[in-house]
C-alpha atoms as a PDB file:
ATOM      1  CA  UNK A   1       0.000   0.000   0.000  1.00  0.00           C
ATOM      2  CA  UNK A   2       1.714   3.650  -1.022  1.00  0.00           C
ATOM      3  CA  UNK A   3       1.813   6.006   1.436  1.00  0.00           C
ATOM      4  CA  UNK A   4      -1.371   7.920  -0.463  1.00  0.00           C
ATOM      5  CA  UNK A   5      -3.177   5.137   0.331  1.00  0.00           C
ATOM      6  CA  UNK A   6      -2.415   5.088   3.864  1.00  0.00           C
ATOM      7  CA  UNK A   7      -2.994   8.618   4.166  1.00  0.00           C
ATOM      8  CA  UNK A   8      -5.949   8.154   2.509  1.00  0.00           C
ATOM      9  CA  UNK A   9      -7.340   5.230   5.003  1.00  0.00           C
ATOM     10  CA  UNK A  10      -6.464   7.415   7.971  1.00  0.00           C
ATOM     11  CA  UNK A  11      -8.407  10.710   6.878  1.00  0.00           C
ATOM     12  CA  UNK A  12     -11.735   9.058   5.735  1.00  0.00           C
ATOM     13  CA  UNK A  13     -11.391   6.418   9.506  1.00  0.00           C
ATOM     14  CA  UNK A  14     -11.216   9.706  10.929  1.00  0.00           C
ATOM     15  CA  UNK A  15     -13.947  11.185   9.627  1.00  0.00           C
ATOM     16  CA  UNK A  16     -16.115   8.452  10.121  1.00  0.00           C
ATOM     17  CA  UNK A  17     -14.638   8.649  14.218  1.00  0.00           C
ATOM     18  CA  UNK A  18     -15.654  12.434  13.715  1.00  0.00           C
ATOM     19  CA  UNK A  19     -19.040  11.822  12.983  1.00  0.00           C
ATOM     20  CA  UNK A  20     -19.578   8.897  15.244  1.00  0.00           C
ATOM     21  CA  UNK A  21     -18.265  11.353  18.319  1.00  0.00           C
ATOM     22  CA  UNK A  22     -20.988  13.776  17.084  1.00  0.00           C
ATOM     23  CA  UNK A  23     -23.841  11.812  16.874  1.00  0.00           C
ATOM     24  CA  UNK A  24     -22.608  10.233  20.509  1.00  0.00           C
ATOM     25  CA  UNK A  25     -22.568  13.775  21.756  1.00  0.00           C
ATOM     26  CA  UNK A  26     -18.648  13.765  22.530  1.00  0.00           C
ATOM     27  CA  UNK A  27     -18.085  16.288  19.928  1.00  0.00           C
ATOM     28  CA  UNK A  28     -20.229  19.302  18.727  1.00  0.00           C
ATOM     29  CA  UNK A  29     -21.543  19.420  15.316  1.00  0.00           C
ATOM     30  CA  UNK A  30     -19.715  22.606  14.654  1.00  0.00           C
ATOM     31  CA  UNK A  31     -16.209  21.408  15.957  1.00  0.00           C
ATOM     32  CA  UNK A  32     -17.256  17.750  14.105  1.00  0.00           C
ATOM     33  CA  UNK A  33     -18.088  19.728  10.910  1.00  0.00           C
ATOM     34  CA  UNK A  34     -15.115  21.781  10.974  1.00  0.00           C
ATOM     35  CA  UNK A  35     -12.773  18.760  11.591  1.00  0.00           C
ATOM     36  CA  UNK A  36     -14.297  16.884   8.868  1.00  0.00           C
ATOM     37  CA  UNK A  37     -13.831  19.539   6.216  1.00  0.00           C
ATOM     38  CA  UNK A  38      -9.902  19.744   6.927  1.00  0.00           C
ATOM     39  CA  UNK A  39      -9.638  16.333   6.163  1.00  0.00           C
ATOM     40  CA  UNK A  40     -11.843  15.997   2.959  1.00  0.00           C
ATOM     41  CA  UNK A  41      -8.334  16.812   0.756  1.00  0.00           C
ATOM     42  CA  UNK A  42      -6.361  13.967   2.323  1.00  0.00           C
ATOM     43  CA  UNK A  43      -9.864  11.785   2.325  1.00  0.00           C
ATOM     44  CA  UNK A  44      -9.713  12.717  -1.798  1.00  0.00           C
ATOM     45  CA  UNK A  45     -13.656  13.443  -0.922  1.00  0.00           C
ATOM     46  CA  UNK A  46     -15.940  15.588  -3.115  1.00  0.00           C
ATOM     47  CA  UNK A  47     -16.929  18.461  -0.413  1.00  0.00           C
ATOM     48  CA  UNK A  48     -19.527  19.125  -3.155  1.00  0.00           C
ATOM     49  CA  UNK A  49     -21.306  15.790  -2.577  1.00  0.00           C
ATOM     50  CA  UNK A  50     -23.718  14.293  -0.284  1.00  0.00           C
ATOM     51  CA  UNK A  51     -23.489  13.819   2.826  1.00  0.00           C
ATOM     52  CA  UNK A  52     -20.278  16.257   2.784  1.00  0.00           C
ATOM     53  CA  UNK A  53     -21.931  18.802   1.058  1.00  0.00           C
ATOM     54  CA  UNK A  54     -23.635  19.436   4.536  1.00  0.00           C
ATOM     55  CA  UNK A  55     -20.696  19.767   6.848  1.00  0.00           C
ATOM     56  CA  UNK A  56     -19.475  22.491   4.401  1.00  0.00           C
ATOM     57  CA  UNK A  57     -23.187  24.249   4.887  1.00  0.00           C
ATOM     58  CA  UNK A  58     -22.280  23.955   8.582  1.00  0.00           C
ATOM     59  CA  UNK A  59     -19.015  25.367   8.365  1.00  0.00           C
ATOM     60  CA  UNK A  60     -20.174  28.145   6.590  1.00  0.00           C
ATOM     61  CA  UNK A  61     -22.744  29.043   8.248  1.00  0.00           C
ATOM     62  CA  UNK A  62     -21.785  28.700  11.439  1.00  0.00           C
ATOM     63  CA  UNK A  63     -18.220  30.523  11.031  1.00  0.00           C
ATOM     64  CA  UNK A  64     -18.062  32.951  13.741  1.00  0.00           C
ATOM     65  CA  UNK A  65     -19.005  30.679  16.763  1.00  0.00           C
ATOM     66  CA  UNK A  66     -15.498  30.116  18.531  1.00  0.00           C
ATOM     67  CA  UNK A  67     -14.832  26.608  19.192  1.00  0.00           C
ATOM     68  CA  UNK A  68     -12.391  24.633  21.368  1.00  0.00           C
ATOM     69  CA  UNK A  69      -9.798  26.682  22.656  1.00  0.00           C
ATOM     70  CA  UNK A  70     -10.971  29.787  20.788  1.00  0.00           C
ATOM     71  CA  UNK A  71     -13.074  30.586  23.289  1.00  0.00           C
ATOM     72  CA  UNK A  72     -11.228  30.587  26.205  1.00  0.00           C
ATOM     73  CA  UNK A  73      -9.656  33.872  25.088  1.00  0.00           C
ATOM     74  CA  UNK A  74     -12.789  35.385  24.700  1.00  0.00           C
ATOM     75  CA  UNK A  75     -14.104  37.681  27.730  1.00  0.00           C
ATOM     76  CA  UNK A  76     -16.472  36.259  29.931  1.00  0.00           C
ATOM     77  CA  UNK A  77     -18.709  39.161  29.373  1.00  0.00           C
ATOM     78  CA  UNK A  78     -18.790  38.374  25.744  1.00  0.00           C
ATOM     79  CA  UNK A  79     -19.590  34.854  26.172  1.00  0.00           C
ATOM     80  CA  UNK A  80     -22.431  35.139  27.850  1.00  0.00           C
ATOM     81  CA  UNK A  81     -23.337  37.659  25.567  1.00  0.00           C
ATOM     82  CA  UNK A  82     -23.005  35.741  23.121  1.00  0.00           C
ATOM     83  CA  UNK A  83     -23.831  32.407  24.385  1.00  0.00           C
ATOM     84  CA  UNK A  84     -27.897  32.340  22.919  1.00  0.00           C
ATOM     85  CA  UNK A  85     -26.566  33.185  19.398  1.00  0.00           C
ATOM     86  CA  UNK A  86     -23.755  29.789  19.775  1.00  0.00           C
ATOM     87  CA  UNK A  87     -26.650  27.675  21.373  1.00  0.00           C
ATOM     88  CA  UNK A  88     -28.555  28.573  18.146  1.00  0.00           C
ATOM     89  CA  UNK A  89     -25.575  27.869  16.058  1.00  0.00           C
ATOM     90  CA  UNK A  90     -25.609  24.574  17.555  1.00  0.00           C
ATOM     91  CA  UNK A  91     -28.886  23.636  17.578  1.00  0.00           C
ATOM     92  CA  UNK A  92     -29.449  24.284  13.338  1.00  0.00           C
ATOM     93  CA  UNK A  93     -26.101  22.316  12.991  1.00  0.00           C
ATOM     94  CA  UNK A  94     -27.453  19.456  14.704  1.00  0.00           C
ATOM     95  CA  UNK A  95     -30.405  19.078  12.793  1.00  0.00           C
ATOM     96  CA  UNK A  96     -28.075  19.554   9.524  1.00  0.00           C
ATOM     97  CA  UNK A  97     -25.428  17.616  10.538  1.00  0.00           C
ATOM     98  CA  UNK A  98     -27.230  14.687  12.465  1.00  0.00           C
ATOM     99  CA  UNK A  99     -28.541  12.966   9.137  1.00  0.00           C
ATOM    100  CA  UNK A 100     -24.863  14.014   7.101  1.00  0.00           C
ATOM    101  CA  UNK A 101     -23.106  11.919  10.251  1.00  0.00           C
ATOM    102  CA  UNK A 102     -24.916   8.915   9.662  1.00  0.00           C
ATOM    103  CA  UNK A 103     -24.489   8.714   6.046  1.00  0.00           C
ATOM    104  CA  UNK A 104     -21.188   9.888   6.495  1.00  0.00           C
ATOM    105  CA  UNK A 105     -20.727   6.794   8.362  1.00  0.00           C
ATOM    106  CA  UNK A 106     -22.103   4.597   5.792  1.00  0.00           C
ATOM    107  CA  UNK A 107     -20.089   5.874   3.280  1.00  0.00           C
ATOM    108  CA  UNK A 108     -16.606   6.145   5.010  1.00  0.00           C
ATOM    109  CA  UNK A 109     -17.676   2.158   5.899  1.00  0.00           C
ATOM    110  CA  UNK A 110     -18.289   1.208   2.437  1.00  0.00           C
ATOM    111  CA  UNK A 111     -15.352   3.272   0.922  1.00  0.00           C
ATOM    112  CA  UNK A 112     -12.106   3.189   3.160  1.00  0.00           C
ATOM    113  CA  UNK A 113     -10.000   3.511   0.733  1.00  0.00           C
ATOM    114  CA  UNK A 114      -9.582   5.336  -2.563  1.00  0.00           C
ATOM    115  CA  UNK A 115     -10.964   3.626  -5.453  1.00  0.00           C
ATOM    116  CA  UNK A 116     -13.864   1.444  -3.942  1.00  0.00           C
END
């Protein structure tokens, strides 16, 4: 196996991990969705296509929320400011992303590796 294909296996195992932790509720859709985009290039996935094509909506449209350690440098004023609009953010990229994990799933199982 060339080292393509290797790199290949890894990224699309790890975005199937990404959206198991995400329907499991260990990661957040807009961290998952994030995470999952950065790897469709290694993955050699079509962002354009479903299921993908959703995590890029996501990503998009959910942009400005801070994730992870982002927003530990924000005030604590401004997070709770802001903490309504992020719960929002959230909540639509649930509902978007919930359906995109599981056939994400599916089709990571099905095609591990390029060319199948």
């Amino acid at each position: 196996m060339s080292l393509n294909a290797i790199e290949i296996e890894r990224c699309r195992a790890e975005i199937g991990a990404t959206a198991r932790a995400m329907l499991s509720g260990e990661c957040s859709y807009i961290s998952g969705a994030r995470a999952i985009c950065g790897l469709f290039q290694g993955a050699r996935v079509d962002g354009f296509a479903e299921p993908f094509l959703r995590f890029v909506a996501i990503n998009s449209e959910t942009d400005a929320v801070p994730v992870g350690t982002a927003i530990a440098r924000w005030h604590p004023d401004a997070k709770i400011k802001h903490q309504a609009e992020w719960d929002e953010a959230e909540s639509y990229a649930k509902a978007i992303g919930e359906p995109a994990c599981r056939a994400a799933v599916i089709w990571v199982d099905e095609h591990p590796t390029y060319g199948n």
